[in-house]
N, C-alpha and C. Protein backbone atom coordinates (compact mmCIF):
# COMPACT_ATOMS: atom_id res chain seq x y z
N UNK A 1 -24.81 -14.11 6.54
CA UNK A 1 -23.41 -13.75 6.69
C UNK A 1 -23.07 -13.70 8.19
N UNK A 2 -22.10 -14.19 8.55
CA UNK A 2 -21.48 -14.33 9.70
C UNK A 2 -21.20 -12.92 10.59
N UNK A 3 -21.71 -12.66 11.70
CA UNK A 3 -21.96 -11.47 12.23
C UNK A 3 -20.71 -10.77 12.33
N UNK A 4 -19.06 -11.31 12.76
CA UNK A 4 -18.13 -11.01 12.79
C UNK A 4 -17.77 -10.24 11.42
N UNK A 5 -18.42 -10.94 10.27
CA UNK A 5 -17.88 -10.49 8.71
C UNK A 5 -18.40 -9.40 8.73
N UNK A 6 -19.67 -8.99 9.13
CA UNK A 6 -20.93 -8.11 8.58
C UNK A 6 -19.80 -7.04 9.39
N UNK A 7 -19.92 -6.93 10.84
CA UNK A 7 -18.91 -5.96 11.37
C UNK A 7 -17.69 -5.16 10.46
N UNK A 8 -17.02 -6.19 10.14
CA UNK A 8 -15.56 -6.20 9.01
C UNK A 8 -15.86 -5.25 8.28
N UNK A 9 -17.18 -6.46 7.32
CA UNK A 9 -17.49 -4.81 6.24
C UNK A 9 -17.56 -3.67 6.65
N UNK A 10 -18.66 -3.33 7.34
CA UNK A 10 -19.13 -1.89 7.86
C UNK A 10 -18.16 -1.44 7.95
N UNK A 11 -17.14 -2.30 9.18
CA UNK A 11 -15.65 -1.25 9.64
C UNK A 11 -14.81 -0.69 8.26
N UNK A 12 -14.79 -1.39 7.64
CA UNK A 12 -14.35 -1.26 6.11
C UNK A 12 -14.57 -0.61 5.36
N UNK A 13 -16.36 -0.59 5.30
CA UNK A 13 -16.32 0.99 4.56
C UNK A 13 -16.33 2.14 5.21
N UNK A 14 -17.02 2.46 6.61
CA UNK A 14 -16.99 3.21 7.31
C UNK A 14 -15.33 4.14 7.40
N UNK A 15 -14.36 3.06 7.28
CA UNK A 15 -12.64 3.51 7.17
C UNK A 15 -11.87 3.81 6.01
N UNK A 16 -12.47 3.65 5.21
CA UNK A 16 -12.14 3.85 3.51
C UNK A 16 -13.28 4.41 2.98
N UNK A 17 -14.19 4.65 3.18
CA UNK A 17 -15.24 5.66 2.82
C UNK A 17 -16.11 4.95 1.06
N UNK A 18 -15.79 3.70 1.54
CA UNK A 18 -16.52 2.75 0.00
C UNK A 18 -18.09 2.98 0.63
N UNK A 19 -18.78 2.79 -0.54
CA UNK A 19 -20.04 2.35 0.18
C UNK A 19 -20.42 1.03 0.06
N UNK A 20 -21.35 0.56 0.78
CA UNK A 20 -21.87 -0.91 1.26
C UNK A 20 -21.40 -1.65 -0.24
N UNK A 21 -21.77 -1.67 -1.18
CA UNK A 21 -21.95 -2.43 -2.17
C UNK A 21 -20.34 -3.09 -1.89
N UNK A 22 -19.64 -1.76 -2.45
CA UNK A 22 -18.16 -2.40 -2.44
C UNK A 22 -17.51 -3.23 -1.41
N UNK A 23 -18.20 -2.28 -0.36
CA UNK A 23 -17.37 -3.06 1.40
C UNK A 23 -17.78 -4.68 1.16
N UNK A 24 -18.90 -4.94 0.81
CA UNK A 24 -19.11 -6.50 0.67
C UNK A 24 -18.54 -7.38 -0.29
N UNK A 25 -17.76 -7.02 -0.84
CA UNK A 25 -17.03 -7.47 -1.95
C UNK A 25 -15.52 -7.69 -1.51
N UNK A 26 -15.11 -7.41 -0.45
CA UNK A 26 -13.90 -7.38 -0.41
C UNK A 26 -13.73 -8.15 1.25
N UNK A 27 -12.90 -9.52 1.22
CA UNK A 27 -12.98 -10.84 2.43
C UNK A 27 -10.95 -10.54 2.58
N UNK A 28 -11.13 -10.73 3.78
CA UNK A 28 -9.66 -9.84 4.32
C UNK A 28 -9.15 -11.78 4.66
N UNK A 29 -8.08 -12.14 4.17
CA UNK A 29 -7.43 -13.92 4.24
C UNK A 29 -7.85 -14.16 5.33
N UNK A 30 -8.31 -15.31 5.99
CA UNK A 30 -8.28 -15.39 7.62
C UNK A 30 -7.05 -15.82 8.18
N UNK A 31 -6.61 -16.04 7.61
CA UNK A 31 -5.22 -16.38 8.04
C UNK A 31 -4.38 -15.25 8.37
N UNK A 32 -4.56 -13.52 7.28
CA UNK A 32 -3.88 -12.44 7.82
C UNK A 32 -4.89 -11.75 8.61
N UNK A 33 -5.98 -12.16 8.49
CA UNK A 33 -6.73 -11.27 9.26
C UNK A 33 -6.87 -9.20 8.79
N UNK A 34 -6.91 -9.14 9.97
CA UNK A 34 -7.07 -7.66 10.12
C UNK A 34 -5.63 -7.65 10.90
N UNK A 35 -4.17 -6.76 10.69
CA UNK A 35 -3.17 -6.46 11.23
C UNK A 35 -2.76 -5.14 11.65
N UNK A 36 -1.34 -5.38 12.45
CA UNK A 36 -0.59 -3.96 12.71
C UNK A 36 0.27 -4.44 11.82
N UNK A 37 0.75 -3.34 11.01
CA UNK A 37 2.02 -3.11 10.59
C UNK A 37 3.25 -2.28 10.90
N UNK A 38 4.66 -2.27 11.50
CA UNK A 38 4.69 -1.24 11.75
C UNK A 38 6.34 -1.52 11.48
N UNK A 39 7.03 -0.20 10.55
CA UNK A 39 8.50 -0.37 10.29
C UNK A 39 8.99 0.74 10.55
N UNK A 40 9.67 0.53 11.85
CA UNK A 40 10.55 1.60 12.16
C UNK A 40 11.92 1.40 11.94
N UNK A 41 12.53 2.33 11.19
CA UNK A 41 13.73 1.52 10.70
C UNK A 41 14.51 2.89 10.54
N UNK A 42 16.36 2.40 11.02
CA UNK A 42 17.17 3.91 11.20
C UNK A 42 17.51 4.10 10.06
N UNK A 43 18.05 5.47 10.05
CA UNK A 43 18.53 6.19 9.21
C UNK A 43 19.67 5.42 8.00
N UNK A 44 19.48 5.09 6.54
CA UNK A 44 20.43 4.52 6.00
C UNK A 44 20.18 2.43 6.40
N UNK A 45 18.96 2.33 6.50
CA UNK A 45 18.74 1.01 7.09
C UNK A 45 17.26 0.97 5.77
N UNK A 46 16.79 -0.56 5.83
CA UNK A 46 15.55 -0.73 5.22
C UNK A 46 14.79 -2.03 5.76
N UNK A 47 13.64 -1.63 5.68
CA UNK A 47 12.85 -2.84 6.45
C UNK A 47 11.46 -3.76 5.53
N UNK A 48 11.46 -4.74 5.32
CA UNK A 48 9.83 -5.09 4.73
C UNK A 48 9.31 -5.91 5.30
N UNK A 49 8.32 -6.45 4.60
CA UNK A 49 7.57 -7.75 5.17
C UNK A 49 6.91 -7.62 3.23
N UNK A 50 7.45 -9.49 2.87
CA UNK A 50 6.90 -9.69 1.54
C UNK A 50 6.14 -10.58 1.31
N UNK A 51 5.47 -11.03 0.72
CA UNK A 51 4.57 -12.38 0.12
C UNK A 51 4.83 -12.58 -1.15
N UNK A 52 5.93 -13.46 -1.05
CA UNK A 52 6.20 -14.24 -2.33
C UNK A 52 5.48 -14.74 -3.14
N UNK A 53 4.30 -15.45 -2.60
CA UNK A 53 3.38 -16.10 -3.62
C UNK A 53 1.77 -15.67 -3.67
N UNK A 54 1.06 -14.52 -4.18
CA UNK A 54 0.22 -14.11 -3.27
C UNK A 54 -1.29 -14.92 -3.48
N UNK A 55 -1.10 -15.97 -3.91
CA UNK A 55 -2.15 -16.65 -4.77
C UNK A 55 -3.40 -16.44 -4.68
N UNK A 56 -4.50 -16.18 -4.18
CA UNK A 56 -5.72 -15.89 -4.35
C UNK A 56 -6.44 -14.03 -3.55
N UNK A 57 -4.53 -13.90 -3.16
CA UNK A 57 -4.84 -12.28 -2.72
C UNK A 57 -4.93 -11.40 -4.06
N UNK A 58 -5.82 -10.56 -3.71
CA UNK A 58 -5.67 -9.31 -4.93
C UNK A 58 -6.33 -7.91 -4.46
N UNK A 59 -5.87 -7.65 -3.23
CA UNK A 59 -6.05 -6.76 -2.37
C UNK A 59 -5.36 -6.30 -0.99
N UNK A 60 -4.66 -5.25 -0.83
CA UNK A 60 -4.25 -4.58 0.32
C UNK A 60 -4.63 -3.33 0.86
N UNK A 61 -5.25 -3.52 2.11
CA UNK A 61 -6.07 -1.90 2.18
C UNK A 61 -5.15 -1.67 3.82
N UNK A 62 -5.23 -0.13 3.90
CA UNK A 62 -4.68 0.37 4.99
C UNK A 62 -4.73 1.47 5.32
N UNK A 63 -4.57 1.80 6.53
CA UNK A 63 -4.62 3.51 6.99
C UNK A 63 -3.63 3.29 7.35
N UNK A 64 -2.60 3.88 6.55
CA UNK A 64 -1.32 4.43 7.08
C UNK A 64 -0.95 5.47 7.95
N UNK A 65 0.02 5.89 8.75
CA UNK A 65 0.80 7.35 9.20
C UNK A 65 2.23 7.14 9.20
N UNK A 66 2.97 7.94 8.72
CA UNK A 66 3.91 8.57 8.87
C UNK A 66 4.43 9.05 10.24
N UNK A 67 5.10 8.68 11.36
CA UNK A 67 5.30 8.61 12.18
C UNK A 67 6.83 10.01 12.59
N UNK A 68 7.77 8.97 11.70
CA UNK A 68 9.40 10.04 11.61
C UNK A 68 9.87 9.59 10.30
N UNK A 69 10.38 11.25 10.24
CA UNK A 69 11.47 10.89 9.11
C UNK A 69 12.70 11.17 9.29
N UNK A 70 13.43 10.25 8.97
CA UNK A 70 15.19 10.30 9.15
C UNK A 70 15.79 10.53 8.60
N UNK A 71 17.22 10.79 8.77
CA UNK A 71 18.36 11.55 8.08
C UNK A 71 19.04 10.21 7.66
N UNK A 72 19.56 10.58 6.53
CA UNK A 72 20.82 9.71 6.04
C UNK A 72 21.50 10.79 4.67
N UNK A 73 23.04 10.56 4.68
CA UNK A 73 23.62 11.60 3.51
C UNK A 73 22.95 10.39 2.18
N UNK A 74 22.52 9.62 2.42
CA UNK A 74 22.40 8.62 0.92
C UNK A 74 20.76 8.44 0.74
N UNK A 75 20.61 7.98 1.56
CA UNK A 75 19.09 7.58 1.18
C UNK A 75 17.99 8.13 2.25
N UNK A 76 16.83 9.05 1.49
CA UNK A 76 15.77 9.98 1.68
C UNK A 76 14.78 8.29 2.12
N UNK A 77 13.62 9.26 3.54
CA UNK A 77 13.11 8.51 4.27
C UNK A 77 11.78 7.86 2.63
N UNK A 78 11.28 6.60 2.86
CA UNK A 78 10.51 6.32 1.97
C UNK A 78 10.44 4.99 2.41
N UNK A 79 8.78 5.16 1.65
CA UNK A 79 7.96 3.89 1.99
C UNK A 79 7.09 3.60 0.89
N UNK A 80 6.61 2.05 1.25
CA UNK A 80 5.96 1.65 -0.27
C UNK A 80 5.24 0.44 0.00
N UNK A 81 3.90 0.27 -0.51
CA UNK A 81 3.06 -1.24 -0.87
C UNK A 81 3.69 -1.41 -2.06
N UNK A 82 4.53 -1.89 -2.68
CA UNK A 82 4.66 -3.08 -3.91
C UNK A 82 4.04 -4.28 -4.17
N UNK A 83 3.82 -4.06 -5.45
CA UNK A 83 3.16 -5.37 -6.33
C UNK A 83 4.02 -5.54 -7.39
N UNK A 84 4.23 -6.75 -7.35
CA UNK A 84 5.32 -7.22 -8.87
C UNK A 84 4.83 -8.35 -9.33
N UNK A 85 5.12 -8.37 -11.13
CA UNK A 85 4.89 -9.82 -11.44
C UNK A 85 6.31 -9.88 -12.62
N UNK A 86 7.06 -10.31 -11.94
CA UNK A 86 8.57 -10.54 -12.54
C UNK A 86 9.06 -8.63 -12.34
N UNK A 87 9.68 -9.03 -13.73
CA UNK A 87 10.22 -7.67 -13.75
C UNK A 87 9.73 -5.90 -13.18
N UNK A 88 8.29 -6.34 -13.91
CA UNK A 88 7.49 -5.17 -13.86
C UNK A 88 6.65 -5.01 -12.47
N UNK A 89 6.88 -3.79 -11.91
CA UNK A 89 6.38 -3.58 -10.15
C UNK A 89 5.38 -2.21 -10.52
N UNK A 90 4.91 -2.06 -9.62
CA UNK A 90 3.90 -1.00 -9.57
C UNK A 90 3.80 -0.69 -7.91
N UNK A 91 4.00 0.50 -7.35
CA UNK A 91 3.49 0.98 -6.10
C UNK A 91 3.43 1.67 -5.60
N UNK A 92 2.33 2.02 -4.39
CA UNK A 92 2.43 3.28 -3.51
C UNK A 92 2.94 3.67 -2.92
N UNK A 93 4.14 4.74 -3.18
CA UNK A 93 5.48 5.10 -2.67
C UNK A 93 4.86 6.53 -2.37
N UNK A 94 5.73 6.36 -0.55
CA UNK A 94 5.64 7.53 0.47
C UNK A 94 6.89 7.88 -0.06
N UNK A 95 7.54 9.47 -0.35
CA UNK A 95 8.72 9.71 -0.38
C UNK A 95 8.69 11.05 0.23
N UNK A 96 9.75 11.11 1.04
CA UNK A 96 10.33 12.73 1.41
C UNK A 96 11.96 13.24 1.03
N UNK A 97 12.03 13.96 0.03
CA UNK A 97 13.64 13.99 -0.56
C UNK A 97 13.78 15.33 -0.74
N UNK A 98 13.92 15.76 0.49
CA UNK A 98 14.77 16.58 1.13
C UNK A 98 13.98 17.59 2.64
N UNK A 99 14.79 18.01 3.42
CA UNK A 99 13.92 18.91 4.77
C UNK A 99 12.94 19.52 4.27
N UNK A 100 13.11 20.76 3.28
CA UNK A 100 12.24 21.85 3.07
C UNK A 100 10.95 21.52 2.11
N UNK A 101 11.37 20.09 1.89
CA UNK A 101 10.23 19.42 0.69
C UNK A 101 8.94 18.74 1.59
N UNK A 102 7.77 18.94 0.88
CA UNK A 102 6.93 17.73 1.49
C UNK A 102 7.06 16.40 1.58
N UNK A 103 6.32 15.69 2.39
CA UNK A 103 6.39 14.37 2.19
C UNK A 103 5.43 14.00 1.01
N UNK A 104 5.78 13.63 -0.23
CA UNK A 104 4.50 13.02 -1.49
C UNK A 104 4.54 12.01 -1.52
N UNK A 105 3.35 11.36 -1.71
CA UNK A 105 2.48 10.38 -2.14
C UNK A 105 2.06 9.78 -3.42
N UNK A 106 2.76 9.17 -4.32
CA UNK A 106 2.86 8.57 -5.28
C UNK A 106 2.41 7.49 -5.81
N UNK A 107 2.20 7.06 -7.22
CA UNK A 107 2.33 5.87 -7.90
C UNK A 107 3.05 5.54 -8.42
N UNK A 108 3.75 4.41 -8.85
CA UNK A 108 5.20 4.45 -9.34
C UNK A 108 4.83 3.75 -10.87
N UNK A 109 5.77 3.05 -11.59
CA UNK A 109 5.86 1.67 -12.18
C UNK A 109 6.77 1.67 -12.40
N UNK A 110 7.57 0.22 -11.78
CA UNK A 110 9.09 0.02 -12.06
C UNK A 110 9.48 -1.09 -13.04
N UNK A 111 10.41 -0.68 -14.32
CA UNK A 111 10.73 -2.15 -14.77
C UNK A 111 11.93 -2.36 -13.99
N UNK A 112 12.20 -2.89 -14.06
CA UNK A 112 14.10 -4.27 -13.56
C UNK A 112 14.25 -3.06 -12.29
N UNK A 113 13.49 -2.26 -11.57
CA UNK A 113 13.69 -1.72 -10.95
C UNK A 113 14.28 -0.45 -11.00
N UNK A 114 14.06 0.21 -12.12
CA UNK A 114 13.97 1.61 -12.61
C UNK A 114 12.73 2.07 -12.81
N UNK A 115 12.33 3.37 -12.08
CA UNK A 115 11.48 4.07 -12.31
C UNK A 115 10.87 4.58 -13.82
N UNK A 116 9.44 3.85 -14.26
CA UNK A 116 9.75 4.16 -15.88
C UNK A 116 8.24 5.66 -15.72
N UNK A 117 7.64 5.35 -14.79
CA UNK A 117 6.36 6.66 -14.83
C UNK A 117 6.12 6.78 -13.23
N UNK A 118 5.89 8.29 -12.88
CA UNK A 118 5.40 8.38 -11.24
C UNK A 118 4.18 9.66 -11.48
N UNK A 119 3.11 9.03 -10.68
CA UNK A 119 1.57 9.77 -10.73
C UNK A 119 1.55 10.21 -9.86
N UNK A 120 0.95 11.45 -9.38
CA UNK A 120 1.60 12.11 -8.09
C UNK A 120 0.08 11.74 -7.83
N UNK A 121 -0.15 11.26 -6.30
CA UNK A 121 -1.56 11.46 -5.21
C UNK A 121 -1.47 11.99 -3.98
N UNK A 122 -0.95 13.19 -4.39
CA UNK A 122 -0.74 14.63 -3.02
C UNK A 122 0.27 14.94 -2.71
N UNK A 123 -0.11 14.76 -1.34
CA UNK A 123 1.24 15.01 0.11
C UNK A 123 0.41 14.35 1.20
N UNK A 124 1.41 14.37 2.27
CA UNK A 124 1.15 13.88 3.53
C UNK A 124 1.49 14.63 4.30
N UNK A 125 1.15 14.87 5.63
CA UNK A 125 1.86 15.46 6.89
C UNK A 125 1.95 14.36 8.05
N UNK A 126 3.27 14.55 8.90
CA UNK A 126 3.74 13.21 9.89
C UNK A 126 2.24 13.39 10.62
N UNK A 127 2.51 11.97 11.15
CA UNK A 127 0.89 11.43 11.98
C UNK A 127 -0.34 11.82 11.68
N UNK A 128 -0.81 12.04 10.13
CA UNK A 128 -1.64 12.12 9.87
C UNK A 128 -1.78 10.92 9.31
N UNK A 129 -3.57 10.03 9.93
CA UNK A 129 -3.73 9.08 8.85
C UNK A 129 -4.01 9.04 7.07
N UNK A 130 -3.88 8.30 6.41
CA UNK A 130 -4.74 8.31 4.99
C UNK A 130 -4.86 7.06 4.42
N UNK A 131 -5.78 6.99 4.34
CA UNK A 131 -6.45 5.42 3.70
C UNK A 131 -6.21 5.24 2.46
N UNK A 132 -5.97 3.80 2.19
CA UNK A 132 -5.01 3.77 0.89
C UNK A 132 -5.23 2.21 0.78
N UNK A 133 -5.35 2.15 -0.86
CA UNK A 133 -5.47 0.64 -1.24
C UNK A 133 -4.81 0.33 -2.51
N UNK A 134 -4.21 -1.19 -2.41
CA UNK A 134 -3.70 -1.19 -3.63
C UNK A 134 -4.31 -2.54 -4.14
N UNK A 135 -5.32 -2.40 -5.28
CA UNK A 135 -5.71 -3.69 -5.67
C UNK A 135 -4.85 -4.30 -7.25
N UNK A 136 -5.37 -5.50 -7.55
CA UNK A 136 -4.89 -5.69 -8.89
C UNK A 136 -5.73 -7.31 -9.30
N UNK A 137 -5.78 -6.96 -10.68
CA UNK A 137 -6.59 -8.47 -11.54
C UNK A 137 -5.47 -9.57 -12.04
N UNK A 138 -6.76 -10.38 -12.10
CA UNK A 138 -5.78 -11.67 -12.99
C UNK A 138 -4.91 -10.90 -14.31
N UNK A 139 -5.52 -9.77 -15.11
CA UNK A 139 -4.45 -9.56 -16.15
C UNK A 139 -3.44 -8.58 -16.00
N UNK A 140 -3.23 -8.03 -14.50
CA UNK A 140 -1.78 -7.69 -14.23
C UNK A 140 -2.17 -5.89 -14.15
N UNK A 141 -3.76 -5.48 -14.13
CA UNK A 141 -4.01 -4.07 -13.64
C UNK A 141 -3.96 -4.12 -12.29
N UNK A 142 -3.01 -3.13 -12.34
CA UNK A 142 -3.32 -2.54 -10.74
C UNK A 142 -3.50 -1.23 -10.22
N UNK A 143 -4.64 -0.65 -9.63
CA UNK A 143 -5.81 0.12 -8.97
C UNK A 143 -4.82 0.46 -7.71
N UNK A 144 -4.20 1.84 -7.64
CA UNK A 144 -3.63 1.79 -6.08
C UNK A 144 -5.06 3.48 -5.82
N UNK A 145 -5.25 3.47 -4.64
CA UNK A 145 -6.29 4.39 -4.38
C UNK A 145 -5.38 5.11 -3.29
N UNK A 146 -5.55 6.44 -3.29
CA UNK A 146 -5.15 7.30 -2.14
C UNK A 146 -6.46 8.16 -1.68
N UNK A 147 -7.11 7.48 -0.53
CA UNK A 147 -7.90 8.70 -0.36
C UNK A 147 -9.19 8.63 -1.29
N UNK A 148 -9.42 9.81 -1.87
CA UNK A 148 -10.47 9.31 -2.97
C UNK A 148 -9.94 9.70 -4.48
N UNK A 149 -8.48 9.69 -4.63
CA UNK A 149 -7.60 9.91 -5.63
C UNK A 149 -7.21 8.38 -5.87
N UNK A 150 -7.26 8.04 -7.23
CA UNK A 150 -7.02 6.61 -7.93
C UNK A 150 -6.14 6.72 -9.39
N UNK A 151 -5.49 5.86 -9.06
CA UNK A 151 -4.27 5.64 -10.63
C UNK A 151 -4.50 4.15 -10.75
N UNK A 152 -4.20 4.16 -12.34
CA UNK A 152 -4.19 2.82 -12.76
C UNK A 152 -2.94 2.49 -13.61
N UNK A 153 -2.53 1.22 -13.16
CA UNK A 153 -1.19 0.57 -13.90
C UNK A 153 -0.91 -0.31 -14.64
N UNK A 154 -0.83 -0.40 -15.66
CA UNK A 154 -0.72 -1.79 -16.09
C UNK A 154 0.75 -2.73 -16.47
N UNK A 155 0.90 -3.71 -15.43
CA UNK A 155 1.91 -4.52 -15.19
C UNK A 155 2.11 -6.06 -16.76
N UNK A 156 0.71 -5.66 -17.08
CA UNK A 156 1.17 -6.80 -18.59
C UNK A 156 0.89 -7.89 -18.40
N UNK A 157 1.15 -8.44 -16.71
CA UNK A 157 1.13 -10.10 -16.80
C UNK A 157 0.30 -10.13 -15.03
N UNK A 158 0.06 -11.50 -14.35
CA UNK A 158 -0.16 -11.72 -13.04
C UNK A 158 0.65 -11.02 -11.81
N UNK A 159 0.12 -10.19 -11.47
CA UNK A 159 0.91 -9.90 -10.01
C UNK A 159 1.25 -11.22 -9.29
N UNK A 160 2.28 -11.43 -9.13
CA UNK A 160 2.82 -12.69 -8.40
C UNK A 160 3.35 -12.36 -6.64
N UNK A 161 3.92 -10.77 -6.23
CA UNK A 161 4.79 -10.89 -5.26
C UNK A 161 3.65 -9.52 -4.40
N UNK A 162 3.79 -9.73 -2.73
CA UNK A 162 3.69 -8.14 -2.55
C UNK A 162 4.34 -7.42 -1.76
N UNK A 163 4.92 -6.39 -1.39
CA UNK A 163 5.92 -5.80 -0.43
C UNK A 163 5.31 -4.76 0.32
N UNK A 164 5.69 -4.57 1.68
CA UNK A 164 5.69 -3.65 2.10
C UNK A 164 7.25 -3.03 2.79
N UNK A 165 7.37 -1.85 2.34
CA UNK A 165 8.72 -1.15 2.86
C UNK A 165 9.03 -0.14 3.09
N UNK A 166 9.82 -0.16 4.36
CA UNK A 166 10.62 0.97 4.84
C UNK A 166 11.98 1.51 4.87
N UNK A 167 12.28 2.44 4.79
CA UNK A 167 13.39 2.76 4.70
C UNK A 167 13.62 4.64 6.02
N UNK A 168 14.23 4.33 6.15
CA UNK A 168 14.94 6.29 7.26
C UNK A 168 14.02 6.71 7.63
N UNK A 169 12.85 6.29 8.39
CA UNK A 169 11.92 6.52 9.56
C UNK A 169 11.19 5.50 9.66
N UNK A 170 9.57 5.85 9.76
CA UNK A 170 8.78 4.76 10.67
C UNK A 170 7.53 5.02 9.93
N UNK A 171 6.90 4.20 9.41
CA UNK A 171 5.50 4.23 8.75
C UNK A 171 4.90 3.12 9.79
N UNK A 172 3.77 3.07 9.93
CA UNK A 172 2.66 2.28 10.59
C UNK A 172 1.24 2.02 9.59
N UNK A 173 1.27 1.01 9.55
CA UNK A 173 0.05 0.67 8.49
C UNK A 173 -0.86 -0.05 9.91
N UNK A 174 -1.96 1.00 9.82
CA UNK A 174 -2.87 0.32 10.93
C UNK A 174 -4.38 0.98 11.26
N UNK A 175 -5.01 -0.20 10.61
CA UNK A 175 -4.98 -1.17 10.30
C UNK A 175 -4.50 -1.82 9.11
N UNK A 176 -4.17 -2.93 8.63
CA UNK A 176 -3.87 -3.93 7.70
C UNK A 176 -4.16 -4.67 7.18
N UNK A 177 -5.36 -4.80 6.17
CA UNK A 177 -5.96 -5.87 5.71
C UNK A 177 -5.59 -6.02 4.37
N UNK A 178 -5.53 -7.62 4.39
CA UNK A 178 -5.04 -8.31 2.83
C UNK A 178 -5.80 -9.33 2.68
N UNK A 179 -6.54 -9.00 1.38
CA UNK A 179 -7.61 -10.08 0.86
C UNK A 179 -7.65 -9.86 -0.39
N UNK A 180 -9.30 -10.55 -0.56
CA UNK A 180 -9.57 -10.56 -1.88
C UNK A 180 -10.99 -9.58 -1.95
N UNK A 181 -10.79 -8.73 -3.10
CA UNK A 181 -11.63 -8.13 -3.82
C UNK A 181 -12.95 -9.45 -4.71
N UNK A 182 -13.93 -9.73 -4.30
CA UNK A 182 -14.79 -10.66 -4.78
C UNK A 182 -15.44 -10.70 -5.93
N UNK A 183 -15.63 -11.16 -7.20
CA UNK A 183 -16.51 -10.76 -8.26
C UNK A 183 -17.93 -10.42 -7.87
């Protein structure tokens, strides 16, 4: 194995706390590499970055933080990895809805874009990191991990799309890796 990869892994599990077996199982696209992500976006504004076609990805891992959260009278600060295959979405949604509330950490599943079930995986506090992955199979399960807290979803058909989004502050996904989980 290529000494650069062997690194990857280690860094990989060493940062998500997998052990070896798993870290070797999981090849980050070379084309996305290892990334920054970062959406700072104002109050009453929204920001993503999507992959329309994700064809041989079936993996997004990241250490997120929470940076700021912003005011708007309409829409509460929130963030999210989405996975969709048509109608049906599934994802790890940061939400804070309201001052005196925490920021929580969620699983969602959306049909036509209504909330139909949400799995709670904690809270957060601003600029704290937490490692977080959202995988999924050819038959449309998808595995989002918080930490060493895990939910499972089932979407019915192929994850086809993936999102990342912001909305009334600033999340940073960093590092950023999108690959494939290996048989």
């Amino acid at each position: 194995m290529d000494r650069r990869l062997t690194a990857a892994f280690v860094f990989a599990a060493t940062m998500f706390g997998w052990n070896a077996a798993s870290a070797e199982t999981f090849a980050p696209v070379p084309v996305l590499g290892t990334t920054v992500l970062d959406l700072d976006t104002q109050g009453g504004n929204y920001s993503g970055w999507v992959i329309n076609d994700v064809g041989p990805i079936n993996s997004a891992r990241a250490t997120l933080q929470v940076h700021r959260v912003g005011t708007d009278p309409k829409w509460a600060p929130n963030f999210s990895i989405t996975v969709s295959s048509g109608e049906r979405s599934a994802a790890l949604n940061i939400l804070k809805s309201g001052p005196d509330l925490p920021i929580f950490v969620q699983a969602i599943f959306l049909v036509g874009g209504k909330t139909q079930d949400v799995q709670p995986l904690g809270t957060l506090e601003l600029n704290t990191p937490l490692d977080v992955a959202v995988e999924w199979a050819a038959d449309g399960s998808v595995t989002i991990r918080v930490g060493k807290e895990t939910r499972t979803i089932r979407l019915g058909a192929p994850v086809k799309m993936l999102s990342f989004t912001g909305s009334t502050g600033e999340v940073e996904f960093n590092p950023l890796q999108i690959g494939q989980v290996l048989p």
